[in-house]
C-alpha atoms as a PDB file:
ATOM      1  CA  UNK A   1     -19.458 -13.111   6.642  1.00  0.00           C
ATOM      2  CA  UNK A   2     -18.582 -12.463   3.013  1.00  0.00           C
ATOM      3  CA  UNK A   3     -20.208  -8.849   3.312  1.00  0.00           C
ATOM      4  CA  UNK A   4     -18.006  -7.859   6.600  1.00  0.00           C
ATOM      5  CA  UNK A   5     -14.988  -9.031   4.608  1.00  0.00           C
ATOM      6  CA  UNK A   6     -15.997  -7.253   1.675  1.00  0.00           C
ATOM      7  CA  UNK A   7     -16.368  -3.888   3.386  1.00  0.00           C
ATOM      8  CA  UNK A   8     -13.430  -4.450   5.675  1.00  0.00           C
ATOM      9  CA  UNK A   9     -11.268  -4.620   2.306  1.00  0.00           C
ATOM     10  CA  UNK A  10     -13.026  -1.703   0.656  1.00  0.00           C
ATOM     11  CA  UNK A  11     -12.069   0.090   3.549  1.00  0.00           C
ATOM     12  CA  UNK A  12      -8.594  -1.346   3.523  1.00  0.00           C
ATOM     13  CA  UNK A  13      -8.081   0.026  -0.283  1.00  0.00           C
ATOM     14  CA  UNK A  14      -9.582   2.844   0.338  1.00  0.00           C
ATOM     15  CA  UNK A  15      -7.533   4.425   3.617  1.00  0.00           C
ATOM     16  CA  UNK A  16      -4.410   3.216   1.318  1.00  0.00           C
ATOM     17  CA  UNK A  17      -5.748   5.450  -1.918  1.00  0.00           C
ATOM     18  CA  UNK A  18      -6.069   8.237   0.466  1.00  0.00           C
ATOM     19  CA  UNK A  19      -2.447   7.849   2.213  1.00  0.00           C
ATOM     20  CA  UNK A  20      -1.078   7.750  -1.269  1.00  0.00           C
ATOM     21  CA  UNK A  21      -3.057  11.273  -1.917  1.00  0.00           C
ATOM     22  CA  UNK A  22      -1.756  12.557   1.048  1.00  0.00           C
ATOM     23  CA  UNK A  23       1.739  11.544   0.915  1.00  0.00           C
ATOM     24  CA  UNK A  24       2.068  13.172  -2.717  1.00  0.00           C
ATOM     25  CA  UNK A  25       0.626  16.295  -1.552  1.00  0.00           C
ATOM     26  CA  UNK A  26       2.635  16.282   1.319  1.00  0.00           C
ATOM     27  CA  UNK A  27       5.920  15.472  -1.206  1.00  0.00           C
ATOM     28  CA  UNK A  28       5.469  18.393  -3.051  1.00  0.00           C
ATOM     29  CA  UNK A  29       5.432  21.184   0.001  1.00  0.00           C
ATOM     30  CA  UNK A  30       9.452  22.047   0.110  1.00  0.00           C
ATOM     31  CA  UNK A  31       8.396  22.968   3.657  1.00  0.00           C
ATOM     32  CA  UNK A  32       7.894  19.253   4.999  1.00  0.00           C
ATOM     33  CA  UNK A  33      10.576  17.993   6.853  1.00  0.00           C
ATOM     34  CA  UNK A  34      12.598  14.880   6.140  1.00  0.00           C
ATOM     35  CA  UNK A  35      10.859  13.056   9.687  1.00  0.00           C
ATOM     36  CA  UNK A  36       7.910  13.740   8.293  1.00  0.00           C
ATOM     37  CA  UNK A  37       8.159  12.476   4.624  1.00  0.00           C
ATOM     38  CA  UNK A  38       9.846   8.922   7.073  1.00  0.00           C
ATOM     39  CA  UNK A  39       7.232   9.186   9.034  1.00  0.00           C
ATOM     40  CA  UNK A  40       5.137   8.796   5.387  1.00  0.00           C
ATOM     41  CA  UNK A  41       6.708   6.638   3.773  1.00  0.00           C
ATOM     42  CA  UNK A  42       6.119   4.335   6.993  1.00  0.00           C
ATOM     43  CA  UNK A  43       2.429   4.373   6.666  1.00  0.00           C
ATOM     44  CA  UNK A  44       2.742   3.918   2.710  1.00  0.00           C
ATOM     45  CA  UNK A  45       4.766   0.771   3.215  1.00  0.00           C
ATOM     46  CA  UNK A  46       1.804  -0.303   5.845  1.00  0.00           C
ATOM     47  CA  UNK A  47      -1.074   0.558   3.304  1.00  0.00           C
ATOM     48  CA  UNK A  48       0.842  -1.459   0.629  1.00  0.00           C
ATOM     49  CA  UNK A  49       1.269  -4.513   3.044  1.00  0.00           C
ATOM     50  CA  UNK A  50      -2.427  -4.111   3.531  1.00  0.00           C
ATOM     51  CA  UNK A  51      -3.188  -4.204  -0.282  1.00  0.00           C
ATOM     52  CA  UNK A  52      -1.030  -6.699  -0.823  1.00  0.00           C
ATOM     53  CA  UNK A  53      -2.904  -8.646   1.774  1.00  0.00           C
ATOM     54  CA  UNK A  54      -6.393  -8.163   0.442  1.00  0.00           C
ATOM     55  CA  UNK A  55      -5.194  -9.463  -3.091  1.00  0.00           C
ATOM     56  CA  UNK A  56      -3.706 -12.431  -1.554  1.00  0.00           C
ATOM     57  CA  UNK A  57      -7.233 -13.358   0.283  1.00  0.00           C
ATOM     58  CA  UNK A  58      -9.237 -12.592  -2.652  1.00  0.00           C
ATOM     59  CA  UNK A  59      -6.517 -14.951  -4.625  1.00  0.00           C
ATOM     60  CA  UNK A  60      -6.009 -12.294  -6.861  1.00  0.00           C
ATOM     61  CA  UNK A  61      -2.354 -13.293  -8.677  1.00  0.00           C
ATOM     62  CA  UNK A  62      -0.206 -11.300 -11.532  1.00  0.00           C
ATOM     63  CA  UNK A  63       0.533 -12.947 -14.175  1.00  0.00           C
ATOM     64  CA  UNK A  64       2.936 -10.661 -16.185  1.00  0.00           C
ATOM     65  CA  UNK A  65       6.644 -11.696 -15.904  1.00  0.00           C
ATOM     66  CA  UNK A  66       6.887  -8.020 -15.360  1.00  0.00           C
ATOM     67  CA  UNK A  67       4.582  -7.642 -12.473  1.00  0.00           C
ATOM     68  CA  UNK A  68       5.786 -10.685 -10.633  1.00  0.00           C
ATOM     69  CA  UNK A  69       9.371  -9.518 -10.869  1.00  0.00           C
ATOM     70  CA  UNK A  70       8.292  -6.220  -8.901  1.00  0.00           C
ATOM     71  CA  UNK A  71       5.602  -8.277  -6.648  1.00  0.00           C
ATOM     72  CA  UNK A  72       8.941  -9.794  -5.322  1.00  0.00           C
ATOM     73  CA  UNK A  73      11.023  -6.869  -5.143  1.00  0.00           C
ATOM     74  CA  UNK A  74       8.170  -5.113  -2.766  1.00  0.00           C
ATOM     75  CA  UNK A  75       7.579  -8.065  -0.408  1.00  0.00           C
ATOM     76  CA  UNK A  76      11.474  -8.567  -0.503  1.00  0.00           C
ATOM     77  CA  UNK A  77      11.558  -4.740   0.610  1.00  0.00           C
ATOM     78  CA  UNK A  78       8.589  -4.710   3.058  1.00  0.00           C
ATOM     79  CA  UNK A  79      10.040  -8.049   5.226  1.00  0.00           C
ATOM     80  CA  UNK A  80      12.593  -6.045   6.161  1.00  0.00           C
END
């Protein structure tokens, strides 16, 4: 069980480090639209929920004051 859940969260990080290569590719081409950057910026907020999810099973926690401070300031932004 601990190797499905393993690869399932490699996979997780992974699909998110590629929408984040896509999106700034896409963010630099004055010929994208405004939908479309939206339409990005939905499925980064999705990849980062993912993330965040992983690090919460794996019990991962920050323990800067720093990071904390924008830990809440994402989740605050993402329950929306």
């Amino acid at each position: 069980m601990d190797q499905i859940a393993d690869r399932t969260e490699a996979h997780i990080i992974s699909m998110a480090r590629n929408d984040a290569a896509y999106a700034l590719t896409m963010a630099e081409r004055p010929e994208v639209s405004r939908a479309e950057l939206c339409a990005l910026i939905g499925k980064l907020a999705g990849a980062v929920k993912d993330v965040a999810s992983v690090a919460e099973l794996r019990g991962e926690r920050l323990n800067a004051p720093v990071a904390r401070a924008l830990e809440e300031v994402l989740r605050a932004a993402l329950s929306r």
